[in-house]
N, C-alpha and C. Protein backbone atom coordinates (compact mmCIF):
# COMPACT_ATOMS: atom_id res chain seq x y z
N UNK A 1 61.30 37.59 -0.30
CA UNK A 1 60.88 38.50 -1.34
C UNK A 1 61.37 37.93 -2.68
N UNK A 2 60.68 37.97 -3.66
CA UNK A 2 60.71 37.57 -5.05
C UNK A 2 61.16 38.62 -5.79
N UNK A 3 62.24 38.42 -6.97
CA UNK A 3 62.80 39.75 -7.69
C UNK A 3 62.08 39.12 -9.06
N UNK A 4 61.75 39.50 -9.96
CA UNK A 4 61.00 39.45 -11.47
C UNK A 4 61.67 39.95 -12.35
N UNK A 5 62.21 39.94 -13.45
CA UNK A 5 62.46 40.97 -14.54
C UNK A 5 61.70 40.74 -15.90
N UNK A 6 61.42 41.96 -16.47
CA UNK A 6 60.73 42.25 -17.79
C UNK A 6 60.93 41.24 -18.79
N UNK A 7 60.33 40.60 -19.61
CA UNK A 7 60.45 39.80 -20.76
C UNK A 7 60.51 41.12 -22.04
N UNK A 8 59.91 41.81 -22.23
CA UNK A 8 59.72 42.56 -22.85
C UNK A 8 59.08 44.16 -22.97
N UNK A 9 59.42 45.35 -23.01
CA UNK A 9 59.11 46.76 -22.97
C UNK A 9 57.21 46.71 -22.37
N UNK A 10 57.26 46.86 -21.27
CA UNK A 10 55.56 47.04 -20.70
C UNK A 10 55.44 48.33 -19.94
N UNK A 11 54.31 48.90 -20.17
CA UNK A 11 53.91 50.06 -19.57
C UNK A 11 54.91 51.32 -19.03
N UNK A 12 55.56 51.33 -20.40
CA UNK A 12 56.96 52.38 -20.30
C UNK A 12 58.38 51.93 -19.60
N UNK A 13 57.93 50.79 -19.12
CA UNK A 13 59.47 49.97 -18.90
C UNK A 13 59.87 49.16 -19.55
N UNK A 14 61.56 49.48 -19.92
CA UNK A 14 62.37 48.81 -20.76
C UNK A 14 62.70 47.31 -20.28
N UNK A 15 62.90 46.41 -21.47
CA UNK A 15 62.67 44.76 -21.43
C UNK A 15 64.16 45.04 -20.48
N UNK A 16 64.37 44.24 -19.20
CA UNK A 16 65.49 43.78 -18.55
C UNK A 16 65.13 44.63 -16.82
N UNK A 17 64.07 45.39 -16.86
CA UNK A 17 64.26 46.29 -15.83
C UNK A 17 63.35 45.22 -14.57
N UNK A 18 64.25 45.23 -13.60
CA UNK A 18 64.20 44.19 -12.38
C UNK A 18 63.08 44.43 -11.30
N UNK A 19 62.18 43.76 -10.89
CA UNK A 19 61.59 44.07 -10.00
C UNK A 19 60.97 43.77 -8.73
N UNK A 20 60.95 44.30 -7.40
CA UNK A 20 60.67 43.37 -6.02
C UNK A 20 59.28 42.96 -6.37
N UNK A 21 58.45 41.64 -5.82
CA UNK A 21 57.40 41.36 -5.78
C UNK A 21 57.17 41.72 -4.10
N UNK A 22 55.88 42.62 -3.86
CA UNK A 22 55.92 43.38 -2.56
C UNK A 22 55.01 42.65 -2.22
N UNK A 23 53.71 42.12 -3.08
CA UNK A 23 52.36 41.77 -2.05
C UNK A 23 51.57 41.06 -3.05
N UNK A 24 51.32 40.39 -3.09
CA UNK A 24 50.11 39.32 -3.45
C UNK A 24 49.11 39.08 -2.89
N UNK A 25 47.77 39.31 -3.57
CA UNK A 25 46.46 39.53 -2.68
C UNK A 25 45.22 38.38 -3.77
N UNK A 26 44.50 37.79 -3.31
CA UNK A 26 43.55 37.36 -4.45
C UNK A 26 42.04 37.44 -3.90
N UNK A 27 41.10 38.10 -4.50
CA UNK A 27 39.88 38.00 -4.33
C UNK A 27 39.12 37.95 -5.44
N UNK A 28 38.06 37.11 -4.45
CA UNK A 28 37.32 35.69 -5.84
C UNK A 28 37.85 35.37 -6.78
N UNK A 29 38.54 34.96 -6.64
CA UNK A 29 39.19 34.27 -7.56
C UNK A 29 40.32 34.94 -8.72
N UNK A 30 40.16 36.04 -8.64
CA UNK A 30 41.54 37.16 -8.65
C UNK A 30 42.59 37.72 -8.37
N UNK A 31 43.62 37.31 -9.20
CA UNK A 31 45.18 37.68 -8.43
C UNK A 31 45.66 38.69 -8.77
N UNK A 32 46.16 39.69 -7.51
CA UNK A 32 46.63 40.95 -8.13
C UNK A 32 48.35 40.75 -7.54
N UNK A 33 49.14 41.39 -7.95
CA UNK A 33 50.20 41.62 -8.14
C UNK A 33 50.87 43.40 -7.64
N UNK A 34 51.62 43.60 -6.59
CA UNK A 34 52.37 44.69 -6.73
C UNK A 34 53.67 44.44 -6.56
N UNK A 35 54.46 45.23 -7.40
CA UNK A 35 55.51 45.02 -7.60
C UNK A 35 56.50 46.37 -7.80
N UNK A 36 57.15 46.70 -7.47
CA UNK A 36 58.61 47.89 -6.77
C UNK A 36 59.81 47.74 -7.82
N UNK A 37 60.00 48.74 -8.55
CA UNK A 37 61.06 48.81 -9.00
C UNK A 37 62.48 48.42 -8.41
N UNK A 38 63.22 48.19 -8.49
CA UNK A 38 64.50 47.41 -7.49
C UNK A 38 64.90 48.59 -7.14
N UNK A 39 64.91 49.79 -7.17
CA UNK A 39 65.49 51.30 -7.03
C UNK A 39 64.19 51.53 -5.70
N UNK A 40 63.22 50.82 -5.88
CA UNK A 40 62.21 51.78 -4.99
C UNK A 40 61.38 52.59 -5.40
N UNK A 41 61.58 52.96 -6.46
CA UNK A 41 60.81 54.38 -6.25
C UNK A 41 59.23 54.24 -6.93
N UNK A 42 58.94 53.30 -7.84
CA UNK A 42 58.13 53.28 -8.75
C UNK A 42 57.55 51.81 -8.25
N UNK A 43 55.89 52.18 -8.50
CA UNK A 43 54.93 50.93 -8.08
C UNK A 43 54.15 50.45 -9.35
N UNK A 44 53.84 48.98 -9.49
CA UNK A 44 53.37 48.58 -10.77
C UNK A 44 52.13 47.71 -10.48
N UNK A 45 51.02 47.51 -10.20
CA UNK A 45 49.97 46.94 -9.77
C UNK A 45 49.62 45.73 -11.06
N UNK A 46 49.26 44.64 -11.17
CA UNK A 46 49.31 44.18 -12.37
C UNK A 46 48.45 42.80 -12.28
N UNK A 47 47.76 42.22 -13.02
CA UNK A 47 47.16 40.75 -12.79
C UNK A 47 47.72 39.56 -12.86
N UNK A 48 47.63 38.36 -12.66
CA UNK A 48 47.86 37.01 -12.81
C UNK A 48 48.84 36.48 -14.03
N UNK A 49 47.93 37.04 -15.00
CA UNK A 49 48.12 37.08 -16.76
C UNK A 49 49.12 38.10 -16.54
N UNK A 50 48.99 39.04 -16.77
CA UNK A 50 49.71 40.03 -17.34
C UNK A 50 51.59 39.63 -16.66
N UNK A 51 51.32 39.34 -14.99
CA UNK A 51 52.45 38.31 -14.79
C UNK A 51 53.29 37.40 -15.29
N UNK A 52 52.27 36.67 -15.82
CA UNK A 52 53.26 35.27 -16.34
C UNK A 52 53.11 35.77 -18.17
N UNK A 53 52.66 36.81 -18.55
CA UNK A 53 52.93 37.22 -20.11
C UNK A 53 54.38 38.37 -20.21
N UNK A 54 54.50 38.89 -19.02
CA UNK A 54 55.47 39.76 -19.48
C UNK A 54 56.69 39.49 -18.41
N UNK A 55 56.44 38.70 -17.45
CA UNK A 55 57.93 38.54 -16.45
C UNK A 55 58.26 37.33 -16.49
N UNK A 56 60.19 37.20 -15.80
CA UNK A 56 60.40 35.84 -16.00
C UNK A 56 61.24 35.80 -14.25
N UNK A 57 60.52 35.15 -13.67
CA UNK A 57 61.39 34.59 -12.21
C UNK A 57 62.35 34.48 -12.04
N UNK A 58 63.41 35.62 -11.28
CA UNK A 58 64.83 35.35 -10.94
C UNK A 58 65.33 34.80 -10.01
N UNK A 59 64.76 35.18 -8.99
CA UNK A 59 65.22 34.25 -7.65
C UNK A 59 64.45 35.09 -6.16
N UNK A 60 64.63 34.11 -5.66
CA UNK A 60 63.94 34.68 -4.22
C UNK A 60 64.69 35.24 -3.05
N UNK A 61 64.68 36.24 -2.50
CA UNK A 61 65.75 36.68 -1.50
C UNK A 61 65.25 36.80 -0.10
N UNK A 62 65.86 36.54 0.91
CA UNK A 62 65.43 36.72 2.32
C UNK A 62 65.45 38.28 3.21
């Protein structure tokens, strides 16, 4: 599992707030993104772009 954190304040979350990468799916040529607050509780669905514009890769966990 992949953890992500915020580059900067997106869709009501504050820049630093950490997050599990749960599932990666792509059709035709479309990448979607869900991603879990590190608490759990909150789900963030998101694209390719919007990925690599607002998160920065922390590390990968088993």
């Amino acid at each position: 599992m992949k953890i992500f954190k915020l580059k900067r304040q997106f869709v009501g979350y504050k820049k630093g707030t950490q997050f599990f990468l749960v599932s990666e799916s792509e059709f035709i040529g479309v990448k979607e993104f869900v991603l879990r607050t590190k608490d759990l509780v909150n789900t963030l669905t998101i694209n390719e772009s919007e990925l690599l514009k607002n998160f920065i890769f922390i590390k990968e966990i088993f």
